[in-house]
C-alpha atoms as a PDB file:
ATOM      1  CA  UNK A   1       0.000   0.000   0.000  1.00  0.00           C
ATOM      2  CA  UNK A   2       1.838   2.940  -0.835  1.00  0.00           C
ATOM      3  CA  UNK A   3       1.652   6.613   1.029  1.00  0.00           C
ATOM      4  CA  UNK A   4      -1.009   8.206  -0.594  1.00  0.00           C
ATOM      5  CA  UNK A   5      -3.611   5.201  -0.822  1.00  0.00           C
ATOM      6  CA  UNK A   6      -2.811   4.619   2.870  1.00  0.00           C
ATOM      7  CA  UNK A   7      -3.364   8.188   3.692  1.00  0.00           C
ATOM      8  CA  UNK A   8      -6.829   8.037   1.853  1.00  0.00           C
ATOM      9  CA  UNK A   9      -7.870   5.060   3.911  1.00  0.00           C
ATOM     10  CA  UNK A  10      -7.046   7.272   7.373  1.00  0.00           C
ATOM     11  CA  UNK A  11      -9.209  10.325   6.216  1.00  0.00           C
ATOM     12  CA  UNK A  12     -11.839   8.289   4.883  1.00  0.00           C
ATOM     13  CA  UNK A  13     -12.124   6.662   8.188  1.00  0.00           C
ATOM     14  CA  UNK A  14     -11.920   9.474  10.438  1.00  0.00           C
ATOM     15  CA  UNK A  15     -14.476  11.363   7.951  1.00  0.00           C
ATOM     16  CA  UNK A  16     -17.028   8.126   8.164  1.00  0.00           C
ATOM     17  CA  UNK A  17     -16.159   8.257  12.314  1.00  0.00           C
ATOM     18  CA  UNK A  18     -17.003  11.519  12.788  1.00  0.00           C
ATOM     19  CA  UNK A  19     -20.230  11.387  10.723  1.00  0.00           C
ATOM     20  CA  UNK A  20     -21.479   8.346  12.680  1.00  0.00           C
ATOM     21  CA  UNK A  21     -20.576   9.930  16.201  1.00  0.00           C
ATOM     22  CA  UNK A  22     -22.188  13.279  15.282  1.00  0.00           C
ATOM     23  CA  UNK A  23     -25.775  11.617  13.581  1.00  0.00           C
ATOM     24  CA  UNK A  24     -25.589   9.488  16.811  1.00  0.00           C
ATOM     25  CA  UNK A  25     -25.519  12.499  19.374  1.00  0.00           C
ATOM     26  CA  UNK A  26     -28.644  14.117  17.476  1.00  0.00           C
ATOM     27  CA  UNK A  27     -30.249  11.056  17.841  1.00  0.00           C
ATOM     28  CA  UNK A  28     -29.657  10.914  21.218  1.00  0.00           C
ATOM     29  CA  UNK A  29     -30.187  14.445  22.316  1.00  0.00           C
ATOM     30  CA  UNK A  30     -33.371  14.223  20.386  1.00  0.00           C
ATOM     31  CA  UNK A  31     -34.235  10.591  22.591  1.00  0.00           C
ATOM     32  CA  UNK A  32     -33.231  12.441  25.552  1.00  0.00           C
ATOM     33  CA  UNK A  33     -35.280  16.035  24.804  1.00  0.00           C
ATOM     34  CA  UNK A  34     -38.418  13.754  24.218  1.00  0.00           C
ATOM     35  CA  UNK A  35     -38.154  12.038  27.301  1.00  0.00           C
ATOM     36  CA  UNK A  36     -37.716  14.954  29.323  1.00  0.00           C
ATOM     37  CA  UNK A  37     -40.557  16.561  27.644  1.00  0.00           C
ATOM     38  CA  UNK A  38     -42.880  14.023  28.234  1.00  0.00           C
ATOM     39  CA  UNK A  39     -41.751  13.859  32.126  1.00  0.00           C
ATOM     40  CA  UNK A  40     -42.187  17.484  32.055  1.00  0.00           C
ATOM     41  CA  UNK A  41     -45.929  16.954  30.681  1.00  0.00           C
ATOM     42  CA  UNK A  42     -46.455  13.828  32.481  1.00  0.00           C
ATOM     43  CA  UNK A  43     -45.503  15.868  36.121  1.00  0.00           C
ATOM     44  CA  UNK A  44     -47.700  19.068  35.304  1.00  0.00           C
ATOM     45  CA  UNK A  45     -50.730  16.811  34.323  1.00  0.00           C
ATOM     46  CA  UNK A  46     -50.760  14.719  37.528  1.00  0.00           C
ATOM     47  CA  UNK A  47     -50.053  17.929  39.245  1.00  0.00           C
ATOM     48  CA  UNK A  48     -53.753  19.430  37.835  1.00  0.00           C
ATOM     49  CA  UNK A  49     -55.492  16.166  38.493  1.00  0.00           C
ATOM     50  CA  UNK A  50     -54.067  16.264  42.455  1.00  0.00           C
ATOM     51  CA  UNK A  51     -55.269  20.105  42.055  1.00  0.00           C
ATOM     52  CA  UNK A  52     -59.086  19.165  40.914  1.00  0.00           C
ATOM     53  CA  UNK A  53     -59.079  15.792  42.978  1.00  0.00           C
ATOM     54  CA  UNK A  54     -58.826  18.415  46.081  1.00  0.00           C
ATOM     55  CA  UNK A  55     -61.790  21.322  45.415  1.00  0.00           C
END
């Protein structure tokens, strides 16, 4: 394998690593944003119930 191809090979693979780690942390912040969000909605809707439950 001479300089150049070998050189190729490391870029290509640090390009496609870089691509995979960055699609994969938007998928996860997105997972993790949802989540939240429901807990968030999840929290504030038990919290009326308790609030209606009492009058």
């Amino acid at each position: 394998m001479t300089g150049i191809q070998l050189l190729m090979l490391c870029f290509s693979t640090a390009a496609s690593a870089l691509l995979l780690i960055s699609g994969g942390y938007k998928v996860i912040r997105n997972f993790i944003a949802a989540k939240f969000e429901s807990a968030v909605a999840a929290k504030a809707a038990a919290k009326e119930t308790s609030k209606t439950e009492g009058q």
